[in-house]
N, C-alpha and C. Protein backbone atom coordinates (compact mmCIF):
# COMPACT_ATOMS: atom_id res chain seq x y z
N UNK A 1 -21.89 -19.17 6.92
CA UNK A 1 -20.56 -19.33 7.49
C UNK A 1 -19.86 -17.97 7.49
N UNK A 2 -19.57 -17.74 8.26
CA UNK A 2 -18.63 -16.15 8.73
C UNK A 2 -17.21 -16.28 8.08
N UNK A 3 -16.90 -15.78 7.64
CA UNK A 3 -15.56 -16.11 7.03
C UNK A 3 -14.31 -14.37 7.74
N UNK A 4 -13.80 -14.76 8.35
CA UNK A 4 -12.89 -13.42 8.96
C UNK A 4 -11.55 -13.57 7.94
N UNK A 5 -11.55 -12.27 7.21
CA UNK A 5 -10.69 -11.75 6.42
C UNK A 5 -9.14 -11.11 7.02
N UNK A 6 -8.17 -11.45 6.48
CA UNK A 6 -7.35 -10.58 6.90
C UNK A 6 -7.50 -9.24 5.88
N UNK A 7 -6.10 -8.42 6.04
CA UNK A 7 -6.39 -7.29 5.74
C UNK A 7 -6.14 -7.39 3.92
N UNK A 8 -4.87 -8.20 3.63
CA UNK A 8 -4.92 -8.51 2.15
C UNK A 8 -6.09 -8.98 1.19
N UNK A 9 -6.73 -10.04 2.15
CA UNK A 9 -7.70 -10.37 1.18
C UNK A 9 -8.76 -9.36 1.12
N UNK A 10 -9.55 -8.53 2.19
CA UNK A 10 -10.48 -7.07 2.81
C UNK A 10 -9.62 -6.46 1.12
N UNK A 11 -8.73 -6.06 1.31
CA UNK A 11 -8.33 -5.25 -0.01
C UNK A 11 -8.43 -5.57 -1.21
N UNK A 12 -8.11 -7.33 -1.47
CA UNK A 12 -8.58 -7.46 -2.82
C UNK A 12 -10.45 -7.80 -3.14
N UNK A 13 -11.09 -8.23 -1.82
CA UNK A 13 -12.56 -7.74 -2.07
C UNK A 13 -13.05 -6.42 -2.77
N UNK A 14 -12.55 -5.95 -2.06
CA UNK A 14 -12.38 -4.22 -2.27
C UNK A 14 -12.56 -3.67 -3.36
N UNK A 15 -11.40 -4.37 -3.85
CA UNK A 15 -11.25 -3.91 -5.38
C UNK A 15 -12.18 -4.82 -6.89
N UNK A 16 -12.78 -5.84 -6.09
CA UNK A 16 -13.65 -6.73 -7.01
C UNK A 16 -14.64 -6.27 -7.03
N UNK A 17 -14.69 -4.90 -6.13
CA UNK A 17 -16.42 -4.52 -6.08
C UNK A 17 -16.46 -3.61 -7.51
N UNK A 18 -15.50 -3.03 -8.16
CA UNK A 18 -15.31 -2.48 -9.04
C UNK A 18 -15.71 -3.68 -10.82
N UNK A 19 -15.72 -4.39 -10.25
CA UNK A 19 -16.02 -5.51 -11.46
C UNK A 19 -14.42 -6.92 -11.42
N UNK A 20 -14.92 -7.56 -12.12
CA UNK A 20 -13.68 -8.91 -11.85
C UNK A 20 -12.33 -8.25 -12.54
N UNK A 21 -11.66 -8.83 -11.99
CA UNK A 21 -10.24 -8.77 -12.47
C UNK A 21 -9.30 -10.58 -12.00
N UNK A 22 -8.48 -10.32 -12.78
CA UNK A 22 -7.61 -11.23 -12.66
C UNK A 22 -6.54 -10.94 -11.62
N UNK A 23 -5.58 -11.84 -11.20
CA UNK A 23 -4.74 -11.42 -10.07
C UNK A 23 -3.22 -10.42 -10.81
N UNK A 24 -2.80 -10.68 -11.61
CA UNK A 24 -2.57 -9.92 -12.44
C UNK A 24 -2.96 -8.36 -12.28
N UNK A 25 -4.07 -8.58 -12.87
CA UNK A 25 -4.65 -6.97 -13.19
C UNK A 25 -5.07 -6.25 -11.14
N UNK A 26 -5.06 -7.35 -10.24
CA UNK A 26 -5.30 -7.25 -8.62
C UNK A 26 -4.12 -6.70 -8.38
N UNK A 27 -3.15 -6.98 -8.46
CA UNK A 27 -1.38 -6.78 -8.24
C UNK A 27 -1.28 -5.09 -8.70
N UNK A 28 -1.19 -4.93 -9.89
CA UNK A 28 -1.60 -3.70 -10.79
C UNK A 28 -2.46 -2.39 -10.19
N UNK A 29 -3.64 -2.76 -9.82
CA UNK A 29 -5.14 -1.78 -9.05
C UNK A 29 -4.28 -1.67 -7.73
N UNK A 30 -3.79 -2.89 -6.60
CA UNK A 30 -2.76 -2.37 -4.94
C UNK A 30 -1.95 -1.44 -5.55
N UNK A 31 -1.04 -1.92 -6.74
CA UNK A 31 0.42 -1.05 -6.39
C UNK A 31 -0.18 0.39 -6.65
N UNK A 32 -1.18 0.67 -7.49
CA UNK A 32 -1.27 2.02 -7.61
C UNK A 32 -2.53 2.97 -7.19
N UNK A 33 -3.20 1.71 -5.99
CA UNK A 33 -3.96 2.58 -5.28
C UNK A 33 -3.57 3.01 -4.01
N UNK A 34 -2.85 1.38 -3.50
CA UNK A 34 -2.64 1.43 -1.97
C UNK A 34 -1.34 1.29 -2.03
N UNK A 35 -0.12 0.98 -2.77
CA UNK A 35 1.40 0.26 -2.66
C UNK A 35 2.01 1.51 -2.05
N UNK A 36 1.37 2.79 -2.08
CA UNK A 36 2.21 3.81 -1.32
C UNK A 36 2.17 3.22 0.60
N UNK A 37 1.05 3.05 1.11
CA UNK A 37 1.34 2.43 2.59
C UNK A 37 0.76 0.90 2.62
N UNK A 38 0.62 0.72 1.96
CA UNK A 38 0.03 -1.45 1.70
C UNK A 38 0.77 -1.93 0.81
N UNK A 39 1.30 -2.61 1.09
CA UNK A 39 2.22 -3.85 0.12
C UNK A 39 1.33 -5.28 -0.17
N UNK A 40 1.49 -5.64 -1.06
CA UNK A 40 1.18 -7.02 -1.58
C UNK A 40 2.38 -7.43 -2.41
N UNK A 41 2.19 -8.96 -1.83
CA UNK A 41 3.39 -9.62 -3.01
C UNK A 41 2.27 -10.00 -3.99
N UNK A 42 2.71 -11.01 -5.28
CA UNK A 42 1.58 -11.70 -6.39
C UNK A 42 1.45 -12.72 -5.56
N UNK A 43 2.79 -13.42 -4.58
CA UNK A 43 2.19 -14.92 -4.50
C UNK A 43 1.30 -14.55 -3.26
N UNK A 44 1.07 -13.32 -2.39
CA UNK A 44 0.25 -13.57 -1.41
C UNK A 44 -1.76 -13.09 -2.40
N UNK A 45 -1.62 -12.33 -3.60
CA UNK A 45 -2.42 -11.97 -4.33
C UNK A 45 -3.06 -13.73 -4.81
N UNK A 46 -2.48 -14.77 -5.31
CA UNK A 46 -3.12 -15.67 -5.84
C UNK A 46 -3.09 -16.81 -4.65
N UNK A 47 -2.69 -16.70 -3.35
CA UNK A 47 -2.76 -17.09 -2.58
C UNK A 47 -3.91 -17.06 -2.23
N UNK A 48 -4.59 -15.36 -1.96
CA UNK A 48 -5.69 -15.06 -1.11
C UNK A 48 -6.61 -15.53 -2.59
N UNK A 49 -6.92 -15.06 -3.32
CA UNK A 49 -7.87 -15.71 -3.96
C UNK A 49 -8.08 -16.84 -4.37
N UNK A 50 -7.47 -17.79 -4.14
CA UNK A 50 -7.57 -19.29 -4.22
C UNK A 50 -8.35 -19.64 -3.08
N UNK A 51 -7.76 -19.31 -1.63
CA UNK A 51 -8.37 -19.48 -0.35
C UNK A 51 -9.71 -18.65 -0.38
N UNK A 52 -10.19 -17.78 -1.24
CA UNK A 52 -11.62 -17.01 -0.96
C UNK A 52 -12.09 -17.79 -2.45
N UNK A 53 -11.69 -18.56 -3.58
CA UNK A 53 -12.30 -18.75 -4.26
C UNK A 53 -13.05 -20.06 -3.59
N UNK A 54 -12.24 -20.94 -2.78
CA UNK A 54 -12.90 -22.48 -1.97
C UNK A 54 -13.49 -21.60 -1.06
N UNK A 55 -13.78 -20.90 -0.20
CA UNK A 55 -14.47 -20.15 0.60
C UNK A 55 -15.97 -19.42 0.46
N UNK A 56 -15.63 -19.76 -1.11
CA UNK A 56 -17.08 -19.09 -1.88
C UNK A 56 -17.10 -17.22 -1.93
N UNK A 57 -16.11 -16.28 -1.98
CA UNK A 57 -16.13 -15.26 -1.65
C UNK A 57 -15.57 -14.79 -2.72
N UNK A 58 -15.42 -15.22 -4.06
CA UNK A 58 -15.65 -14.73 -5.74
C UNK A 58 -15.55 -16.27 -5.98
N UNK A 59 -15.77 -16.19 -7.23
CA UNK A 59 -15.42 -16.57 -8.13
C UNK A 59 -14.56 -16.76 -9.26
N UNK A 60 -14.05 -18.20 -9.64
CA UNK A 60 -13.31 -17.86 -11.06
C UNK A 60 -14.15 -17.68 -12.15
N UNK A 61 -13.59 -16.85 -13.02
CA UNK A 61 -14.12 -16.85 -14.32
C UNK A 61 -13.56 -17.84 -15.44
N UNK A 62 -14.03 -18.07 -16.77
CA UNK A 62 -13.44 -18.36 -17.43
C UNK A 62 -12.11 -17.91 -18.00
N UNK A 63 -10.51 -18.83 -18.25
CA UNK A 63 -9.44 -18.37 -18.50
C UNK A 63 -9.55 -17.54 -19.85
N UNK A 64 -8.98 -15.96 -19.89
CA UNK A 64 -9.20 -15.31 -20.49
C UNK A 64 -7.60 -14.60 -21.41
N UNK A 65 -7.41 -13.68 -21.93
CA UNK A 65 -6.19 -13.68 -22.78
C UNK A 65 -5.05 -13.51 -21.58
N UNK A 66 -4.22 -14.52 -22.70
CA UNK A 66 -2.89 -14.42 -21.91
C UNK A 66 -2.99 -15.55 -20.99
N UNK A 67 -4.16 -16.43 -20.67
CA UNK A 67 -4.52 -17.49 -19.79
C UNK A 67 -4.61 -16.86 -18.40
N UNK A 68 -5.11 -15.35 -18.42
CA UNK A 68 -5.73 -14.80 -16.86
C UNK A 68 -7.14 -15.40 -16.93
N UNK A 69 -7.27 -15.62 -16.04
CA UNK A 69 -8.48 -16.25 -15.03
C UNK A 69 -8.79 -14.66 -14.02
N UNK A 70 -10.11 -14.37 -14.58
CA UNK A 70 -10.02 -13.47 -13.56
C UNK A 70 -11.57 -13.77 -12.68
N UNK A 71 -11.23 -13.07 -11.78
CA UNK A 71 -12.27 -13.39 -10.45
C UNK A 71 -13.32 -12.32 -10.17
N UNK A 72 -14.60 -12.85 -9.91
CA UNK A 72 -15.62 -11.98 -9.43
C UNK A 72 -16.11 -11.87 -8.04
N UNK A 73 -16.77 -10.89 -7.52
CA UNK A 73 -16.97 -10.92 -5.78
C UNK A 73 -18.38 -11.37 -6.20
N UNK A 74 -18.38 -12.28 -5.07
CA UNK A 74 -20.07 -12.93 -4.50
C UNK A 74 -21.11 -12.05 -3.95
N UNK A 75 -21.94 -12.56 -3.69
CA UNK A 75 -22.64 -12.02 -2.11
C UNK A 75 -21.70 -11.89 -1.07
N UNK A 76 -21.57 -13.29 -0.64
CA UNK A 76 -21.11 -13.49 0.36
C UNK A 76 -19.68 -13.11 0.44
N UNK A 77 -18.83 -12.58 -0.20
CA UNK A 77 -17.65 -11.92 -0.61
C UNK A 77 -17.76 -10.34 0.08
N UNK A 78 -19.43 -9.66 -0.77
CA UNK A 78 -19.03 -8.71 -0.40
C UNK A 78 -19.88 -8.12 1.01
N UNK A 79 -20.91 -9.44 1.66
CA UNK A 79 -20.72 -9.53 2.82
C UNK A 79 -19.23 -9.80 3.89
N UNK A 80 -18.08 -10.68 3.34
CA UNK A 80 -17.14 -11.12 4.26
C UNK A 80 -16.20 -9.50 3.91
N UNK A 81 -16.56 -9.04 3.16
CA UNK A 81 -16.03 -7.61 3.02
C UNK A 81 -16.38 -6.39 3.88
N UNK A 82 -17.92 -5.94 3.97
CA UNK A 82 -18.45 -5.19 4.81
C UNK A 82 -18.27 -5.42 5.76
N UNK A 83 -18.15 -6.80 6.82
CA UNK A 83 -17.99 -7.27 7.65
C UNK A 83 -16.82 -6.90 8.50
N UNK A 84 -15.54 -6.59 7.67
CA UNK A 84 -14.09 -6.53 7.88
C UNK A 84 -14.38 -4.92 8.04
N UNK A 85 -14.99 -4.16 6.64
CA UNK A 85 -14.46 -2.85 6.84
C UNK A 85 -15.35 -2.29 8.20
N UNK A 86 -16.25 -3.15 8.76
CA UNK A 86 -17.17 -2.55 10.01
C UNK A 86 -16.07 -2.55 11.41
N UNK A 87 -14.90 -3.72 11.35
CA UNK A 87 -14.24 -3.78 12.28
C UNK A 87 -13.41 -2.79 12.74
N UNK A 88 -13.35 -2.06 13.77
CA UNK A 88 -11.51 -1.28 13.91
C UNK A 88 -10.92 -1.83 13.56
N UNK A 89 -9.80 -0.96 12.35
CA UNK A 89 -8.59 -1.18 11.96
C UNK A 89 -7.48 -1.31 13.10
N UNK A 90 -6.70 -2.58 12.82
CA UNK A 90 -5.61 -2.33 14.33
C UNK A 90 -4.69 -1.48 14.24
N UNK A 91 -4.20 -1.52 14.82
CA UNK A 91 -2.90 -0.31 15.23
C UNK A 91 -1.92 -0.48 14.10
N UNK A 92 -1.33 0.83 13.37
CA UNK A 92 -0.22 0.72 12.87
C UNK A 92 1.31 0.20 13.30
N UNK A 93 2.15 -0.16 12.61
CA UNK A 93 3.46 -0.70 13.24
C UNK A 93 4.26 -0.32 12.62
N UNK A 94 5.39 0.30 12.51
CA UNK A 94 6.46 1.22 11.95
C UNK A 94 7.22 -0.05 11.89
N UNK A 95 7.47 -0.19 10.64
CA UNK A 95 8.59 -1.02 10.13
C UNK A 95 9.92 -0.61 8.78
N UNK A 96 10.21 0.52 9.63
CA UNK A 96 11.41 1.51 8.46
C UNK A 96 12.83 0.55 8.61
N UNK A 97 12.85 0.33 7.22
CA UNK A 97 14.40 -0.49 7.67
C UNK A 97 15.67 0.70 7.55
N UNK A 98 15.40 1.83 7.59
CA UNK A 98 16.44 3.18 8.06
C UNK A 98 16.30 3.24 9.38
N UNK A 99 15.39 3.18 10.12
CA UNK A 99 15.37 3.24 11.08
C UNK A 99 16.05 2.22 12.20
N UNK A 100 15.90 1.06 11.12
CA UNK A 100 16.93 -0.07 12.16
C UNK A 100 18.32 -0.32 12.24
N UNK A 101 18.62 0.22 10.66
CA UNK A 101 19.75 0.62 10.27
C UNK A 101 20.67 1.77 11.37
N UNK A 102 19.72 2.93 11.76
CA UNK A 102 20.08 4.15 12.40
C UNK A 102 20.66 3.32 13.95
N UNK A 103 19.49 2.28 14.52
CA UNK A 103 19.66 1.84 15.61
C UNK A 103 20.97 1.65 16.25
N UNK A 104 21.63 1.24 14.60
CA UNK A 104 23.24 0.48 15.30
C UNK A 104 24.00 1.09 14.55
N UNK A 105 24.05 2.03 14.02
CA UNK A 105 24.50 3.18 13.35
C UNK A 105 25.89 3.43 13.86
N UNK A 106 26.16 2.96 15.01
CA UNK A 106 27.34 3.10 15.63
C UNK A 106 28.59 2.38 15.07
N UNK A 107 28.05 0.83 14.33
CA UNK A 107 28.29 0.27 13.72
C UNK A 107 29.34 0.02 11.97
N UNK A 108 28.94 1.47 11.62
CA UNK A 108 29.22 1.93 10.23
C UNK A 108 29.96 2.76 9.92
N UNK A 109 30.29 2.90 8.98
CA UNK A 109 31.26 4.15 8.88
C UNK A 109 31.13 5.10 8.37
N UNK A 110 30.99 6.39 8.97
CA UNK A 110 30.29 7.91 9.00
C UNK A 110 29.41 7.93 7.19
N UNK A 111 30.72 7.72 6.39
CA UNK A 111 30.42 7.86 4.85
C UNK A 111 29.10 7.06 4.23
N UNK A 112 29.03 6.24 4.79
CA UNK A 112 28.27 4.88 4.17
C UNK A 112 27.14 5.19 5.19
N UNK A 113 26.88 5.86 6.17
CA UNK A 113 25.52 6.01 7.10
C UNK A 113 24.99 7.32 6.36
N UNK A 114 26.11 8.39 5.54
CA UNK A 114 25.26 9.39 5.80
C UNK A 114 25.03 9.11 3.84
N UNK A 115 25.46 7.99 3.44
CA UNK A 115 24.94 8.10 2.26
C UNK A 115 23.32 7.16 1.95
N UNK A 116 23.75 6.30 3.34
CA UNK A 116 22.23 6.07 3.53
C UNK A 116 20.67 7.12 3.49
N UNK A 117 21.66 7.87 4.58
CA UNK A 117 20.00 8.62 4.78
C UNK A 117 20.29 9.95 3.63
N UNK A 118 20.88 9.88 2.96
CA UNK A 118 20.81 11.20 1.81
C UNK A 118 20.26 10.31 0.43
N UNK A 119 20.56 8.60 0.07
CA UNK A 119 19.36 8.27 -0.23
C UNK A 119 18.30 7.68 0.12
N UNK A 120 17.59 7.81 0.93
CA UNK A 120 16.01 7.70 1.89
C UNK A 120 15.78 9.22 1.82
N UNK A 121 16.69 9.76 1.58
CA UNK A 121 15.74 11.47 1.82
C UNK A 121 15.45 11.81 0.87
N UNK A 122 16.47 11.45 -0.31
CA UNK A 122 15.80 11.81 -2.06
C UNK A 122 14.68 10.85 -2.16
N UNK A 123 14.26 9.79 -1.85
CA UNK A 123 13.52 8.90 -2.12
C UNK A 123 11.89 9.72 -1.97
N UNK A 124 11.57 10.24 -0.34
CA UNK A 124 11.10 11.09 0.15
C UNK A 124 10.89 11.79 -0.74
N UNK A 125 11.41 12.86 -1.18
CA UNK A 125 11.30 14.15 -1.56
C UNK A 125 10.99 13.62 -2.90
N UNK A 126 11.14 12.85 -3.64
CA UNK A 126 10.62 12.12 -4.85
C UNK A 126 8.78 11.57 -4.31
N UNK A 127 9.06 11.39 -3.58
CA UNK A 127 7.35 11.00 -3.43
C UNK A 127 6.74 12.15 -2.96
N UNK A 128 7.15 12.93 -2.53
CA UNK A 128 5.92 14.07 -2.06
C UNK A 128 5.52 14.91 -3.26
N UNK A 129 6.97 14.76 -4.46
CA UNK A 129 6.56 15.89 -5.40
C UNK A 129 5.86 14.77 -6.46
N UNK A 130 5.64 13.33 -6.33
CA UNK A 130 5.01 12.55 -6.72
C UNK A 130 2.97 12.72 -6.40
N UNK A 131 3.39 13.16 -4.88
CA UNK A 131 1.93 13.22 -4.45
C UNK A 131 1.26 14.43 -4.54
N UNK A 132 2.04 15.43 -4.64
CA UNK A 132 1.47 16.71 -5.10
C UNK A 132 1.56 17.31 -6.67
N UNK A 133 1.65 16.50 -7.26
CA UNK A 133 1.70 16.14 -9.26
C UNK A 133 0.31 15.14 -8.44
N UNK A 134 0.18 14.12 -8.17
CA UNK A 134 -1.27 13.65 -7.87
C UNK A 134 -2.42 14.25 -7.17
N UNK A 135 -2.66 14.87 -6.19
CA UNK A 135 -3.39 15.71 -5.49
C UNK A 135 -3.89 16.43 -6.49
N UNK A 136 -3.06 17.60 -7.61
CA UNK A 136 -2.99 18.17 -8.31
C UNK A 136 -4.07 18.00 -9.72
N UNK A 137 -3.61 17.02 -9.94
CA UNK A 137 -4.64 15.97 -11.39
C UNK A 137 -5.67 15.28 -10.60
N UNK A 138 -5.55 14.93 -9.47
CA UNK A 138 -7.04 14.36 -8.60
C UNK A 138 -7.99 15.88 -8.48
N UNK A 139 -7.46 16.85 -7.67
CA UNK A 139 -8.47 18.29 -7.97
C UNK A 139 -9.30 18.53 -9.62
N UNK A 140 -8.22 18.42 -10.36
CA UNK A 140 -8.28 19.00 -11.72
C UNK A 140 -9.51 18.19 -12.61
N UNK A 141 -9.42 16.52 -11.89
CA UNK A 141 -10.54 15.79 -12.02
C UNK A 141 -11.59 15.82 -11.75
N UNK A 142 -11.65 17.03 -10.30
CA UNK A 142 -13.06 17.03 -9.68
C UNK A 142 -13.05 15.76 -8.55
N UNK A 143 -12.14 15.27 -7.70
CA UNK A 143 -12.03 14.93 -7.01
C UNK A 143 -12.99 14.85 -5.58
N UNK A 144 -13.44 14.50 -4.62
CA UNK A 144 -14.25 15.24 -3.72
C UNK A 144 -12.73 14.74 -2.48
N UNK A 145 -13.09 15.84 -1.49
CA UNK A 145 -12.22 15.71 -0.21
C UNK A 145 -12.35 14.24 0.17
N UNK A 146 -12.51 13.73 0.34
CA UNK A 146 -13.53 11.88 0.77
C UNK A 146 -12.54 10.89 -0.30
N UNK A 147 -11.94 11.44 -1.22
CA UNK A 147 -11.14 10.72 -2.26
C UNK A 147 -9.68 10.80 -1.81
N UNK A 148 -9.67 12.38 -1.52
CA UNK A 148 -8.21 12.83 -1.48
C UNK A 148 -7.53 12.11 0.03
N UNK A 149 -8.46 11.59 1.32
CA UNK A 149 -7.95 11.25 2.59
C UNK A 149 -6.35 10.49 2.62
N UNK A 150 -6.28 9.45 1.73
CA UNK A 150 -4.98 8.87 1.45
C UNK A 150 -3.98 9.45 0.99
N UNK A 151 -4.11 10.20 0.11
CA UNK A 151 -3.26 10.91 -0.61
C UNK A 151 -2.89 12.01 0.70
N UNK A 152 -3.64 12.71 1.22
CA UNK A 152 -2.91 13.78 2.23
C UNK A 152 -2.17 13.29 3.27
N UNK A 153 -2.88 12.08 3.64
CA UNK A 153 -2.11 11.44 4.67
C UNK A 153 -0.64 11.78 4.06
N UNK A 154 -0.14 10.81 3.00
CA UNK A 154 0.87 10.65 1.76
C UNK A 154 2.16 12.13 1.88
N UNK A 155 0.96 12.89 1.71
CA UNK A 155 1.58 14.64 1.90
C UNK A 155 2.34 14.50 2.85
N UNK A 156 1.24 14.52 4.47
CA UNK A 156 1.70 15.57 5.12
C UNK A 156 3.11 14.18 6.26
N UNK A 157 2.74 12.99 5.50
CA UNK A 157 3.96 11.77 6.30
C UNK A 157 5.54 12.30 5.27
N UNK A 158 5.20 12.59 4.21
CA UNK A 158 6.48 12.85 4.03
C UNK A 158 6.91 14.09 3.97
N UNK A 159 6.09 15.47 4.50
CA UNK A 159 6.68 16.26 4.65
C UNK A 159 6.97 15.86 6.12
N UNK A 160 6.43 15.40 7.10
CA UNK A 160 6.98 15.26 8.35
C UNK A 160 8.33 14.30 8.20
N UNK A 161 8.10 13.23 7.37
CA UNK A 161 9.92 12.52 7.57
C UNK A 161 11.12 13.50 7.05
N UNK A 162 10.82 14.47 5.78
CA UNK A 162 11.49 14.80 5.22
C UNK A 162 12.12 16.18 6.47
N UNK A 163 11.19 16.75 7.26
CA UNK A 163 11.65 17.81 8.00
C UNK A 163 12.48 16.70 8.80
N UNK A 164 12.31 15.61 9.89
CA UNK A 164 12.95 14.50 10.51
C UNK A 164 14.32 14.55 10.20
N UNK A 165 14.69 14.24 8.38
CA UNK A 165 16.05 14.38 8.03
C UNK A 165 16.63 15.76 7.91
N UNK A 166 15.69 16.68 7.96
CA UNK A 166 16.16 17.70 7.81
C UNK A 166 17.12 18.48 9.58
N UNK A 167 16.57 17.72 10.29
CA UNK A 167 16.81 17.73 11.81
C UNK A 167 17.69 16.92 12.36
N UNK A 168 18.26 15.67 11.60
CA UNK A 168 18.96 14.87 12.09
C UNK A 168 20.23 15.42 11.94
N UNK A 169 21.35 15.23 13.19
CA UNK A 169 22.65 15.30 13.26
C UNK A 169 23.46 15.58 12.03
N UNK A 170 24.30 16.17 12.12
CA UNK A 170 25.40 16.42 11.27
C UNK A 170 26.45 15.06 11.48
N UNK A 171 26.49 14.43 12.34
CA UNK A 171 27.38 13.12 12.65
C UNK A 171 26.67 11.91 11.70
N UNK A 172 25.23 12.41 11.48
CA UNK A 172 24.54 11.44 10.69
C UNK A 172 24.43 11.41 9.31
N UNK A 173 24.30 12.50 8.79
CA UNK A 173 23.68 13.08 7.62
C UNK A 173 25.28 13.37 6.87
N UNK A 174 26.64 13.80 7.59
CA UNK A 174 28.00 13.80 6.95
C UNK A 174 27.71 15.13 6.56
N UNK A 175 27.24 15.88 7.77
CA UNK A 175 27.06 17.74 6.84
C UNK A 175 27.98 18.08 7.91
């Protein structure tokens, strides 16, 4: 039986290939591999593995401390896995809620818009010097280029938003 993955569950396969984990410890491995451009909630985390545990695509394990139950990938898991990562990825979709904010910007009052985007721009500038303190200890590890692909992406998106605010209006920004 073919089982077609979305992209949440493709990710927590992913990460079962590394050995079982609980959804818990699944939640934990996204936020701090992928939570920089992939989000997961927990309830969509014990969602998807309930639906791949009746699917046959891990397994539960026995309930373990703390009463985690953690899960193992199958065969056929990490066939419905290979399967997904063989597909084109679809198209990205920009979903900045500054950006929708900006839309009607007309809306607000000068003070309160430009204290918006002065915090979204510290936010920014907090993650790049986040990702280059990481880049940094990923080299120092012995990293190979093939590791680092996410992380530069990471770089060079927020040095491009951060120049963005650096370009935006003075009517916007309250300079």
């Amino acid at each position: 039986m073919a089982t077609t993955l979305n992209a949440t569950a493709a990710s927590l396969l992913g990460f079962l290939h590394d050995g079982p984990q609980s959804g818990y410890d699944l939640v934990g491995t996204a936020e701090r591999s992928i939570g920089n451009f992939w989000s997961l909630t927990r309830s969509q985390v014990y969602r998807e593995l309930s639906a791949m545990a009746g699917a046959g695509l891990v397994v539960a394990q026995e309930t373990g401390p703390r009463d985690r139950r953690a899960y193992a990938l199958t065969d056929d898991g990490r066939a419905a896995f290979r399967a997904w990562l063989a597909r084109p990825p679809a198209e990205e979709q920009i979903r900045y809620p500054l950006l929708l904010t900006l839309a009607f910007a007309r809306h607000l009052p000068a003070g309160e818009l430009a204290a918006f985007v002065a915090q979204h721009r510290a936010v920014h500038a907090a993650r790049l010097a986040g990702y280059r303190r990481e880049r940094a200890e990923a080299l120092a590890a012995g990293a190979r280029p093939v590791d680092l692909v996410t992380l530069d992406f990471g770089l060079r998106y927020e040095e491009a938003v951060l120049g963005w605010f650096d370009a935006l209006p003075p009517e916007v920004t309250g300079g």
